[in-house]
N, C-alpha and C. Protein backbone atom coordinates (compact mmCIF):
# COMPACT_ATOMS: atom_id res chain seq x y z
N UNK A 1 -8.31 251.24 -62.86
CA UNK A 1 -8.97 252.17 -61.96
C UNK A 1 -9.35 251.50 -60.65
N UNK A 2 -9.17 250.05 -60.76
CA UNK A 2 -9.73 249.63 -59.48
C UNK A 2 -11.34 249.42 -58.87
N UNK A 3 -12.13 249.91 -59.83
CA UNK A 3 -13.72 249.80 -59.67
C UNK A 3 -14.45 249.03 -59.28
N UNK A 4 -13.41 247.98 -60.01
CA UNK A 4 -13.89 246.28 -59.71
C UNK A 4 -13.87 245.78 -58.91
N UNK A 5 -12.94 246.20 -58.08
CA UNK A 5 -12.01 245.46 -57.19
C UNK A 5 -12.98 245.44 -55.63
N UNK A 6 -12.70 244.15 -55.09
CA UNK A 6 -13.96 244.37 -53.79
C UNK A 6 -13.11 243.78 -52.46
N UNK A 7 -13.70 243.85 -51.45
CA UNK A 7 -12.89 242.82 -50.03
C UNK A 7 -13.18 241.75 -50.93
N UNK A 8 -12.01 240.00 -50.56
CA UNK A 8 -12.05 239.26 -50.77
C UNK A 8 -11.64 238.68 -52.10
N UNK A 9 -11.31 239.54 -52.99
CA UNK A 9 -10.79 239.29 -54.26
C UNK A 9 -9.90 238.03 -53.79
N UNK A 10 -9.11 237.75 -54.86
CA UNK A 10 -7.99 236.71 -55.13
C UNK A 10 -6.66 237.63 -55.54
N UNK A 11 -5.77 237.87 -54.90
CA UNK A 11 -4.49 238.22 -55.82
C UNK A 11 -3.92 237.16 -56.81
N UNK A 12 -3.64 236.94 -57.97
CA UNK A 12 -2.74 235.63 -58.65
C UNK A 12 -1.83 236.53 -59.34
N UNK A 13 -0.39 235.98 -58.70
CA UNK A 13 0.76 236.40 -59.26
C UNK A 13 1.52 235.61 -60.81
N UNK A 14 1.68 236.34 -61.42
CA UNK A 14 1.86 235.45 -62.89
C UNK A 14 3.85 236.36 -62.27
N UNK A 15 4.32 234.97 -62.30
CA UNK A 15 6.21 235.13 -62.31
C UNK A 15 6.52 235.64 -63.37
N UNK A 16 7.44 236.55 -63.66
CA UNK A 16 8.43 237.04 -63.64
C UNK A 16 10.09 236.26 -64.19
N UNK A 17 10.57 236.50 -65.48
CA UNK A 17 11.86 235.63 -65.65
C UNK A 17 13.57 236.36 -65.06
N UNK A 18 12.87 237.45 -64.17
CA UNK A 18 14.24 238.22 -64.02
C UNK A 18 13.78 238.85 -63.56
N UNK A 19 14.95 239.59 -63.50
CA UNK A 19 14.82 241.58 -62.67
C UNK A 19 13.95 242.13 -63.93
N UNK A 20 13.31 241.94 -65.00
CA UNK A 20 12.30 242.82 -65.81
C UNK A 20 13.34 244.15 -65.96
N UNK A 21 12.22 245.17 -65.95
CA UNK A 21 12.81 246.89 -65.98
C UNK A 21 13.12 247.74 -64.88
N UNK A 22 13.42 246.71 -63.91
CA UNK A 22 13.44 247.21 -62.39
C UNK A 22 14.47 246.66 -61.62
N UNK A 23 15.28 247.93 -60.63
CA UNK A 23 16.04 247.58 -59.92
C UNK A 23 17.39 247.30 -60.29
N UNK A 24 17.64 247.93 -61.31
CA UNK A 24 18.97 248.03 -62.28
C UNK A 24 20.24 248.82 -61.63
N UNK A 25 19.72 249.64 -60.98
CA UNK A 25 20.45 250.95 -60.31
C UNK A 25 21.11 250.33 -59.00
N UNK A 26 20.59 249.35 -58.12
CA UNK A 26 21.23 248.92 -57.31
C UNK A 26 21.26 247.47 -57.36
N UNK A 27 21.16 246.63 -58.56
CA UNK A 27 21.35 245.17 -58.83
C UNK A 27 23.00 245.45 -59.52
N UNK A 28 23.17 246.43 -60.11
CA UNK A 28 24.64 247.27 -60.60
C UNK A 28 25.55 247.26 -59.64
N UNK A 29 24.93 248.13 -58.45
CA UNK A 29 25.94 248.90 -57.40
C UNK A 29 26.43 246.88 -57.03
N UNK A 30 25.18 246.50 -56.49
CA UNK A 30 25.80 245.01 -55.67
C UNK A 30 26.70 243.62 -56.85
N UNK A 31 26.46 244.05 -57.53
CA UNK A 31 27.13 242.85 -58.79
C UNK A 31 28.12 243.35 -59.31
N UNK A 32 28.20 244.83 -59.60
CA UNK A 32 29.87 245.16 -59.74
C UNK A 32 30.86 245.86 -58.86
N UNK A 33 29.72 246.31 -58.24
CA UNK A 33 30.62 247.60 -56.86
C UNK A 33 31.13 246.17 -55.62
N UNK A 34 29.66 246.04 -55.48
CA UNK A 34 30.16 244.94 -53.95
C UNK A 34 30.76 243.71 -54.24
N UNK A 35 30.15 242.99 -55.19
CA UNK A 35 30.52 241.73 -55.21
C UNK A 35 31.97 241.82 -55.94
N UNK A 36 32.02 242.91 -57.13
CA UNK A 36 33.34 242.97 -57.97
C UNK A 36 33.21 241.71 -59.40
N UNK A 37 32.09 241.70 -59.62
CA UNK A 37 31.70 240.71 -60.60
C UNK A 37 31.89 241.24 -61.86
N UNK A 38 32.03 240.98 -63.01
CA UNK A 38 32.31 241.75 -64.45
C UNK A 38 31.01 240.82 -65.29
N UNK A 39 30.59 241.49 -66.36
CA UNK A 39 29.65 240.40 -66.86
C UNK A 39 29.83 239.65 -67.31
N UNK A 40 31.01 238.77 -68.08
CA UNK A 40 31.68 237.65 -67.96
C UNK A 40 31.66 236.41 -66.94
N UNK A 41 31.36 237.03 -65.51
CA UNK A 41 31.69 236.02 -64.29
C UNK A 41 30.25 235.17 -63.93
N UNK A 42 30.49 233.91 -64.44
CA UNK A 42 29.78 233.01 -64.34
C UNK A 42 29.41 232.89 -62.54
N UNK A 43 28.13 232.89 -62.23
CA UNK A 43 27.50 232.86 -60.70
C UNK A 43 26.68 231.61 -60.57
N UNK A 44 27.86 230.64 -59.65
CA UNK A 44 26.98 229.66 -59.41
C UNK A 44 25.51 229.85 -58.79
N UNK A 45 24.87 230.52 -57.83
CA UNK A 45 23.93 230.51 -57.23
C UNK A 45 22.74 231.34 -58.16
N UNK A 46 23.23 231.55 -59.48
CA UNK A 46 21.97 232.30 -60.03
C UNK A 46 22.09 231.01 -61.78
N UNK A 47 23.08 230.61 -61.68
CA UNK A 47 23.42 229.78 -62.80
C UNK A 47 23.37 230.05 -64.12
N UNK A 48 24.24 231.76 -63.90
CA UNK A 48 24.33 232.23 -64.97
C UNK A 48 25.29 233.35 -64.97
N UNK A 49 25.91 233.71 -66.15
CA UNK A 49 26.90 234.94 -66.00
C UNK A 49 26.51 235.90 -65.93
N UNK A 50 26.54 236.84 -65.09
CA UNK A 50 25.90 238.14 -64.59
C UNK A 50 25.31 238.78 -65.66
N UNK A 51 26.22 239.43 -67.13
CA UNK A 51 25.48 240.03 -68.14
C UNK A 51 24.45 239.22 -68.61
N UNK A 52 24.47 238.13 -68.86
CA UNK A 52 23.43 237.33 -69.43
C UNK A 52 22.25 237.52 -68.39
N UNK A 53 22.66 237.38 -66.95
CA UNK A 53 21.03 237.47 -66.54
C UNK A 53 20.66 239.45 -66.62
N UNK A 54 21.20 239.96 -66.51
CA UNK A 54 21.49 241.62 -66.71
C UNK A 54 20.31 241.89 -67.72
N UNK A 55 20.87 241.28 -68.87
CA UNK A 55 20.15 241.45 -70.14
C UNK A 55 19.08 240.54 -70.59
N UNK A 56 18.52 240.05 -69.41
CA UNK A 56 17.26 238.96 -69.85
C UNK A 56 16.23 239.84 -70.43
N UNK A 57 15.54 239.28 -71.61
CA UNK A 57 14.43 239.74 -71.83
C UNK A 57 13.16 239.53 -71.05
N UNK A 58 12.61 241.06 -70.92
CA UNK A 58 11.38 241.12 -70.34
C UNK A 58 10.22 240.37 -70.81
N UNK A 59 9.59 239.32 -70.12
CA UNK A 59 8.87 238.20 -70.47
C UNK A 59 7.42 239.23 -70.69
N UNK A 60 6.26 238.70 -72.10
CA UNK A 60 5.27 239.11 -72.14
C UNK A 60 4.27 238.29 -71.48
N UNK A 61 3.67 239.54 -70.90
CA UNK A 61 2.08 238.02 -70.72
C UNK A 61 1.06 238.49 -71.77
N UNK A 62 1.47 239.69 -72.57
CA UNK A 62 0.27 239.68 -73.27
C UNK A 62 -0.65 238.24 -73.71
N UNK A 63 -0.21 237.44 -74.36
CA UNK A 63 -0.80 236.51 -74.67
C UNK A 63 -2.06 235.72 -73.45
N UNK A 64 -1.68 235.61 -72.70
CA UNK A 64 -2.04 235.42 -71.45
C UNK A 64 -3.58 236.03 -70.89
N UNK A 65 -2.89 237.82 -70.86
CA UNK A 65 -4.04 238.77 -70.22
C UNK A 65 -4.68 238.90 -71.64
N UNK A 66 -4.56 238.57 -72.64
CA UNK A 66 -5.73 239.31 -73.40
C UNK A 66 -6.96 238.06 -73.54
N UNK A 67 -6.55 236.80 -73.28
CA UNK A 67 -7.63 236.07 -73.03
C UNK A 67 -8.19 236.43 -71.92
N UNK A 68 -7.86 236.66 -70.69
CA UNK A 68 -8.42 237.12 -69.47
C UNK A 68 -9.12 238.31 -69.83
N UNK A 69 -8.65 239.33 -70.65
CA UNK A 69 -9.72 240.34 -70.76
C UNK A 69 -10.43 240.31 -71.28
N UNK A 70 -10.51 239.68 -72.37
CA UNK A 70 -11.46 239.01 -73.19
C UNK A 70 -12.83 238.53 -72.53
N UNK A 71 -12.50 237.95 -71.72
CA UNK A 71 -13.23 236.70 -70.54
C UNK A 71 -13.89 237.57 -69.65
N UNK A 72 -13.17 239.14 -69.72
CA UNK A 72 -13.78 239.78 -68.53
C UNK A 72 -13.76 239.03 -67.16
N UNK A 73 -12.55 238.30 -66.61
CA UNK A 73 -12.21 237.70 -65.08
C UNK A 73 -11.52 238.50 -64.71
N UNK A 74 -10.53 239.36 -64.96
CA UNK A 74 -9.76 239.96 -63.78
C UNK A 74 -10.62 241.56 -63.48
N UNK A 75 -10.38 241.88 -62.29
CA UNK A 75 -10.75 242.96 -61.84
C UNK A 75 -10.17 244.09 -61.82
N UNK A 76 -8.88 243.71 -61.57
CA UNK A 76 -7.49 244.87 -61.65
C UNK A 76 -6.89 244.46 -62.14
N UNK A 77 -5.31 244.62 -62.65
CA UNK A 77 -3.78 244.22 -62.57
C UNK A 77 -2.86 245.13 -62.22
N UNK A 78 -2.05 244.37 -61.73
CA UNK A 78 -0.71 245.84 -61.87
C UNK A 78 0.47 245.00 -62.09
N UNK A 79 1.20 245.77 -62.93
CA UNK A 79 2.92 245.38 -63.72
C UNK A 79 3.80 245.59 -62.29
N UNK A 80 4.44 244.93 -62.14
CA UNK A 80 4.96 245.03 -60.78
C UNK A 80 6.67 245.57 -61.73
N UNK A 81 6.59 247.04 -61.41
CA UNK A 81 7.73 247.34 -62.40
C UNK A 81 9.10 248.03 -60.99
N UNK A 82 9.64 249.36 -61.22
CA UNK A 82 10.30 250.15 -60.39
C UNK A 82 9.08 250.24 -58.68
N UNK A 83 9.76 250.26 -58.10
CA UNK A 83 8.75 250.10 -56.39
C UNK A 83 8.22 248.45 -55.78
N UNK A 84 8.16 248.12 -57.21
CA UNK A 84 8.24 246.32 -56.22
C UNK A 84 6.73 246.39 -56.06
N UNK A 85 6.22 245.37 -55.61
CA UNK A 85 4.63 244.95 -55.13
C UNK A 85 4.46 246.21 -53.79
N UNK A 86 5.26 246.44 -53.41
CA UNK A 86 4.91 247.60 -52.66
C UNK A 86 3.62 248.86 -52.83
N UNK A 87 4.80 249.57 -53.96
CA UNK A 87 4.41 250.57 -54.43
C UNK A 87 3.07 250.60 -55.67
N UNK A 88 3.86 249.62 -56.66
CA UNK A 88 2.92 249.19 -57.67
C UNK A 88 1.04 248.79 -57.69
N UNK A 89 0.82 247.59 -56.45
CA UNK A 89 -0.14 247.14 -56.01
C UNK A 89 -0.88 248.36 -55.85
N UNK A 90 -0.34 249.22 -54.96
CA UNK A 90 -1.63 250.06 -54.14
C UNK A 90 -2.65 250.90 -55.25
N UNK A 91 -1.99 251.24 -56.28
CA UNK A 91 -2.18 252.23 -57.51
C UNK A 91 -3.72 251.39 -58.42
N UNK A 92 -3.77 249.84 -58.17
CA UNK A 92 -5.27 249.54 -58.65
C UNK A 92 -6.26 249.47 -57.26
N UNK A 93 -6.13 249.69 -56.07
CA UNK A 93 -6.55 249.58 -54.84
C UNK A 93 -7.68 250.88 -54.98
N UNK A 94 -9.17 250.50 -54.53
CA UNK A 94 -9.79 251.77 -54.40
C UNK A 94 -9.86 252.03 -53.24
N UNK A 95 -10.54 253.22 -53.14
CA UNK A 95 -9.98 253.66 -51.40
C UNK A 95 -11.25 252.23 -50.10
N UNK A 96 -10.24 252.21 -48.90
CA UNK A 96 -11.29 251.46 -47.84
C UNK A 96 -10.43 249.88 -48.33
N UNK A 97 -9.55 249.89 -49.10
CA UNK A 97 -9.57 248.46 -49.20
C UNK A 97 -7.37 248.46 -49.68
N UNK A 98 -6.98 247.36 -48.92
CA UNK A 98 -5.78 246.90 -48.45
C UNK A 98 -5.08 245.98 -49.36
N UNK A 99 -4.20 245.20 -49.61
CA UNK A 99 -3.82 243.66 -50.20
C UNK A 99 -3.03 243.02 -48.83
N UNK A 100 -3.43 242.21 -48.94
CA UNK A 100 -2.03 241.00 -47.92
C UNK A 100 -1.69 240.20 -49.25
N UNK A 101 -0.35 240.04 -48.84
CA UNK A 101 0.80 239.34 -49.67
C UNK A 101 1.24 238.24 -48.93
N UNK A 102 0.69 237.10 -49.16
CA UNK A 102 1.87 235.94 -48.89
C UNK A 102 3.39 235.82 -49.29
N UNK A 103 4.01 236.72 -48.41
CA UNK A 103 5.69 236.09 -48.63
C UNK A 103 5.55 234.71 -48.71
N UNK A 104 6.73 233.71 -49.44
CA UNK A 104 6.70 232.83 -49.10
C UNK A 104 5.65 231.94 -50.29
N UNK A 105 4.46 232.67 -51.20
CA UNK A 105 3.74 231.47 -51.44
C UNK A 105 4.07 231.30 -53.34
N UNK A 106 5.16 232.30 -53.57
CA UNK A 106 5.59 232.17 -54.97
C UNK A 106 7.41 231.80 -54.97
N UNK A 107 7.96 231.11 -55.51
CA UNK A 107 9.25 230.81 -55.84
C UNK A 107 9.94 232.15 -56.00
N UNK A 108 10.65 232.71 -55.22
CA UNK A 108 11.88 233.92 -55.65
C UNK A 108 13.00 233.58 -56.52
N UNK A 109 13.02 233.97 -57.28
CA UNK A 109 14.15 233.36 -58.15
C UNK A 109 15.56 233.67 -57.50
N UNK A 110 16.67 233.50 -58.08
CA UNK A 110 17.80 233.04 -57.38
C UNK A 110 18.34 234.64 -57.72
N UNK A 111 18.08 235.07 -58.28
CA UNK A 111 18.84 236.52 -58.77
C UNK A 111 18.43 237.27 -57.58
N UNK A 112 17.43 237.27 -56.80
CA UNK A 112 17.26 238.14 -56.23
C UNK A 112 17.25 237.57 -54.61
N UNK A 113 17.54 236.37 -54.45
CA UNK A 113 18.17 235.84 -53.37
C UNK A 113 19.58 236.70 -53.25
N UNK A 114 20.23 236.34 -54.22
CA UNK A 114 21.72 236.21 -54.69
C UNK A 114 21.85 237.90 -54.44
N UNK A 115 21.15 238.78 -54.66
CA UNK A 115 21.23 240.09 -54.36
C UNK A 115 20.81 240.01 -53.33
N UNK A 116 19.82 239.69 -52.53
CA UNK A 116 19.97 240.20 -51.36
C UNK A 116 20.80 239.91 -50.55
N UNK A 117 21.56 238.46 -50.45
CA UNK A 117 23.01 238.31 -49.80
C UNK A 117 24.00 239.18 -49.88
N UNK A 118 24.07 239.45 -51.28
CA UNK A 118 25.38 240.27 -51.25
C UNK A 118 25.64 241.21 -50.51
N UNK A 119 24.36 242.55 -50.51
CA UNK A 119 23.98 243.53 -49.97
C UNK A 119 23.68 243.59 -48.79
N UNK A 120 23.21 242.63 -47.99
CA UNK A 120 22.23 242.08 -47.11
C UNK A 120 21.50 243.23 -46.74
N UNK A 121 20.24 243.04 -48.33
CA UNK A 121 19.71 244.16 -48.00
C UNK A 121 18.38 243.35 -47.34
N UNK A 122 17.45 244.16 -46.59
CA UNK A 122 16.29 244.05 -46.17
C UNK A 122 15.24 243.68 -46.69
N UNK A 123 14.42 242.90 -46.37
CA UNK A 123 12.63 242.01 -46.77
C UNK A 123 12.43 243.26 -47.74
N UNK A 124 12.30 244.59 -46.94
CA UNK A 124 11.05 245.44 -46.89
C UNK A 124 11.54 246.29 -48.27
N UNK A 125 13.22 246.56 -48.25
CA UNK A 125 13.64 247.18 -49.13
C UNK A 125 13.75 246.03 -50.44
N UNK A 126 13.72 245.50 -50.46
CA UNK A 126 13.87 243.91 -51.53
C UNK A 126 12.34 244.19 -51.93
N UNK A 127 11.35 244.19 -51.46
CA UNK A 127 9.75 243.91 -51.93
C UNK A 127 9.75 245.48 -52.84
N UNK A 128 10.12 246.36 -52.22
CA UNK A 128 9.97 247.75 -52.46
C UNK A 128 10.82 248.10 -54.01
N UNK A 129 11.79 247.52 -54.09
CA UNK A 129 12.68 247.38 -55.04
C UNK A 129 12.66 246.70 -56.45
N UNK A 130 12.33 245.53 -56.01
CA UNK A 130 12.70 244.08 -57.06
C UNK A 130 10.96 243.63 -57.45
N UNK A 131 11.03 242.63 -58.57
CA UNK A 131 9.62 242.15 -58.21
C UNK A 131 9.58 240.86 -57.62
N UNK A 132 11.02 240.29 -57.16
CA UNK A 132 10.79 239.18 -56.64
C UNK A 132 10.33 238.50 -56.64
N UNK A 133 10.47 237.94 -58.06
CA UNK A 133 9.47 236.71 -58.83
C UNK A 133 7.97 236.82 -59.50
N UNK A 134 7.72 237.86 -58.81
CA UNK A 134 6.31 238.21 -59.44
C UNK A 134 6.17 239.73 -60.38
N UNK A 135 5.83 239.16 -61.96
CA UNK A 135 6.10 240.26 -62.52
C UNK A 135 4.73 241.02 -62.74
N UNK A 136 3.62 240.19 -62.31
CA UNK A 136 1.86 240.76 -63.20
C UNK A 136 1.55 240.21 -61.68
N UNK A 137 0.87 240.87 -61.49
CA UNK A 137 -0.24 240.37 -59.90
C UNK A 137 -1.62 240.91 -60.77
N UNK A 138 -2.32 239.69 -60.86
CA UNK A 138 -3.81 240.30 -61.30
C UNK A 138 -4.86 240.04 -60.07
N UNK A 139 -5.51 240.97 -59.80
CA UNK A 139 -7.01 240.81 -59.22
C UNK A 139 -7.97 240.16 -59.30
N UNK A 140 -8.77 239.15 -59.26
CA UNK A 140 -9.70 237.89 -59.68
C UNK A 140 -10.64 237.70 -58.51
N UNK A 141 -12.45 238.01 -58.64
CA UNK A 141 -12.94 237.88 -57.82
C UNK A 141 -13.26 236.31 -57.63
N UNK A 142 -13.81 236.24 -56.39
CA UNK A 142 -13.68 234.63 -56.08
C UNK A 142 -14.57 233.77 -57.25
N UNK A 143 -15.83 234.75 -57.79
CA UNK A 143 -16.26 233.73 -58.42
C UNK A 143 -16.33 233.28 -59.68
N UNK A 144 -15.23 234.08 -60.12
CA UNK A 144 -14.86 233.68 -61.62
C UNK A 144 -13.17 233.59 -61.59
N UNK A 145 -12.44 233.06 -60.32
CA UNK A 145 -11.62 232.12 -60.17
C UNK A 145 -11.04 231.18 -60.82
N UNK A 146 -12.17 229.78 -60.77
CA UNK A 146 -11.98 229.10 -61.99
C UNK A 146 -11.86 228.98 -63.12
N UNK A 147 -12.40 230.05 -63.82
CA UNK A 147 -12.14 230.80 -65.10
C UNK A 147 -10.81 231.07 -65.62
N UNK A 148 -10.46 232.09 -64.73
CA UNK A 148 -9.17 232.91 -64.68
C UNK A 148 -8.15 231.50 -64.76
N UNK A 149 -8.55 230.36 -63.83
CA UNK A 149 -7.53 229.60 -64.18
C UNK A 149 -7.20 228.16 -65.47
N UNK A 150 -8.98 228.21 -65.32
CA UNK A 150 -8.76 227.51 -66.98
C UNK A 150 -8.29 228.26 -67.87
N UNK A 151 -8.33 229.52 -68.17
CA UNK A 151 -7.88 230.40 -69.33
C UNK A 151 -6.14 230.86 -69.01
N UNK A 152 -5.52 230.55 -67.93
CA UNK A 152 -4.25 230.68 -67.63
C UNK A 152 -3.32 229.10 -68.16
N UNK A 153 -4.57 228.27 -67.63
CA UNK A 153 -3.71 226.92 -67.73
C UNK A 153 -3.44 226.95 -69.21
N UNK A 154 -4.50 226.98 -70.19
CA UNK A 154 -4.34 226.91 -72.11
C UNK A 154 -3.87 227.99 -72.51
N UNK A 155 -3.12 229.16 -71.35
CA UNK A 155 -2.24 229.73 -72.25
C UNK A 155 -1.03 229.24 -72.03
N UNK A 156 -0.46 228.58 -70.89
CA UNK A 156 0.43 228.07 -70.14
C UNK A 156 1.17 229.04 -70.09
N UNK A 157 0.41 229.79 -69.07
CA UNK A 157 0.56 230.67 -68.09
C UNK A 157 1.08 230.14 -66.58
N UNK A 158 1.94 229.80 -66.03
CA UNK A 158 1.92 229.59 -64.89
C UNK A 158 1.38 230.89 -63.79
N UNK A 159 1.15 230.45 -62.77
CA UNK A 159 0.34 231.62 -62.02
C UNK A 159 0.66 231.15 -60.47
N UNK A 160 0.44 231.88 -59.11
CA UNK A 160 0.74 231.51 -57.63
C UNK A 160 -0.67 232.30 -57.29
N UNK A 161 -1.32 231.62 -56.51
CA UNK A 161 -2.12 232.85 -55.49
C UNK A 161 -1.55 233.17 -54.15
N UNK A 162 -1.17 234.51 -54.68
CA UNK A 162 -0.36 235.12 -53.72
C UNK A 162 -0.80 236.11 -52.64
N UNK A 163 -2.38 236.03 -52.84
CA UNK A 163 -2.72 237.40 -51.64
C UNK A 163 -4.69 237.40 -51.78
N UNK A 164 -4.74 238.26 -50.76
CA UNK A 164 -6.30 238.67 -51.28
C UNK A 164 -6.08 240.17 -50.98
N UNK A 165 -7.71 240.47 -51.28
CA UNK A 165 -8.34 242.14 -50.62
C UNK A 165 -8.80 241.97 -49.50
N UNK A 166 -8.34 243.34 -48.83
CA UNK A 166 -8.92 243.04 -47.60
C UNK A 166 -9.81 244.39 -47.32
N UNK A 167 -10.15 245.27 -46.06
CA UNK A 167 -10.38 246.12 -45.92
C UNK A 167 -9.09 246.41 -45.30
N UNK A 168 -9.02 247.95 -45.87
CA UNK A 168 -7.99 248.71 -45.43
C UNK A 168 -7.58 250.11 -46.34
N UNK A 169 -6.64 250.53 -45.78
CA UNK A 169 -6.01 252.28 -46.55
C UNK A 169 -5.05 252.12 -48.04
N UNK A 170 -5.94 250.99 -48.71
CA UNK A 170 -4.73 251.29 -50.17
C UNK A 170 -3.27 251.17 -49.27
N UNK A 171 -2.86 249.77 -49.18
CA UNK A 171 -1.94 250.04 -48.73
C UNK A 171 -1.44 248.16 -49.14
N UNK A 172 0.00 247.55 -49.15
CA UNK A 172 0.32 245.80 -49.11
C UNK A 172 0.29 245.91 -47.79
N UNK A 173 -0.28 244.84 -47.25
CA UNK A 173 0.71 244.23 -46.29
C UNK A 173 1.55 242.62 -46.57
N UNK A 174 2.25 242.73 -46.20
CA UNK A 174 2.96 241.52 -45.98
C UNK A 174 2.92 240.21 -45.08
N UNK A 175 2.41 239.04 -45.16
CA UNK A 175 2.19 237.89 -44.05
C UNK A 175 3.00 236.98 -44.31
C-alpha cells in the first residue's frame, strides 16, 4: 500500500537471474525474428544457448523477504515483473512522493545488453520492458538500513542501492 513509505527512503535492488516472467514477447521477436537464432545457438555475449537462458528459472527471494518482514525493515516492495521498474515501482508510491533510479548503480546482465543491441532498442523502452537486472526493489527507511542489510547479508542475499524517495507525482525517474 505504500503507507510506510516517506521522502528519503532507501531503494535496495535485490538482482534478478534473467528475463524472470517478463519481456518474452519481444526478447522472441529479437532472438528469433531479428537475430535468426534457434534455441540451440550458443551466444557468446550472454554465454549461453538462447533456450537455456529462455527457460531460466525464476529466482525466489522468498527466503530473503520473509526475514525482512519478519524484522519489520522494509517499507514497500515491488516485483519488478511485465512494465520494468517503470511501471512496477510507482504502484507502492503514495501520492506527493517520486523514486530516482540510479542507472548505472546495479550490474545489467548480459541478456539484456545482448537484446538491446540487437534491436537497438531504447534506455526508456528497455527500463519499461525488462527488469534489467533488478528483479525485487524493496523500500528501506534510512534508519533501519543496517538491519535490512545484516538480515540480507545471512541470507546471502546480494542486494545494490539503487535509488531513494523523493518528493514527487508517483512517478521513476531515472539519473
Amino acid at each position: 500500500t505504500g503507507k510506510l513509505v516517506e521522502i528519503g527512503d532507501i531503494i535496495l535492488g535485490l538482482p534478478s537471474n534473467g528475463l524472470h516472467t517478463n519481456g518474452y514477447a519481444l526478447a522472441r521477436k529479437l532472438l528469433f525474428e531479428i537475430a535468426r537464432y534457434s534455441p540451440e545457438t550458443y551466444v557468446n555475449e550472454i554465454k549461453n544457448k538462447v533456450g537455456n537462458e529462455l527457460m531460466r528459472s525464476h529466482k525466489s527471494y522468498w527466503p530473503a523477504l520473509k526475514k525482512l518482514i519478519d524484522a519489520e525493515v522494509i517499507s514497500a516492495m515491488a516485483h519488478i515483473t511485465g512494465g520494468g521498474i517503470t511501471e512496477n515501482l510507482p504502484r507502492v508510491l503514495p501520492r506527493g512522493m517520486s523514486a530516482v533510479i540510479e542507472v548505472g548503480s546495479w550490474p545489467v546482465l548480459p541478456i539484456f545488453e545482448h537484446l538491446q543491441t540487437l534491436g537497438n532498442v531504447p534506455q526508456d523502452e528497455m527500463l519499461r520492458t525488462f527488469n534489467m537486472g533488478m528483479g525485487m526493489l524493496l523500500v528501506v527507511n534510512p534508519k533501519k538500513f543496517k538491519k535490512a542489510q545484516t538480515l540480507l547479508e545471512r541470507a546471502g542475499e546480494k542486494y545494490y542501492n539503487v535509488g531513494r524517495i523523493v518528493k514527487g507525482e508517483r512517478k521513476v525517474m531515472y539519473s
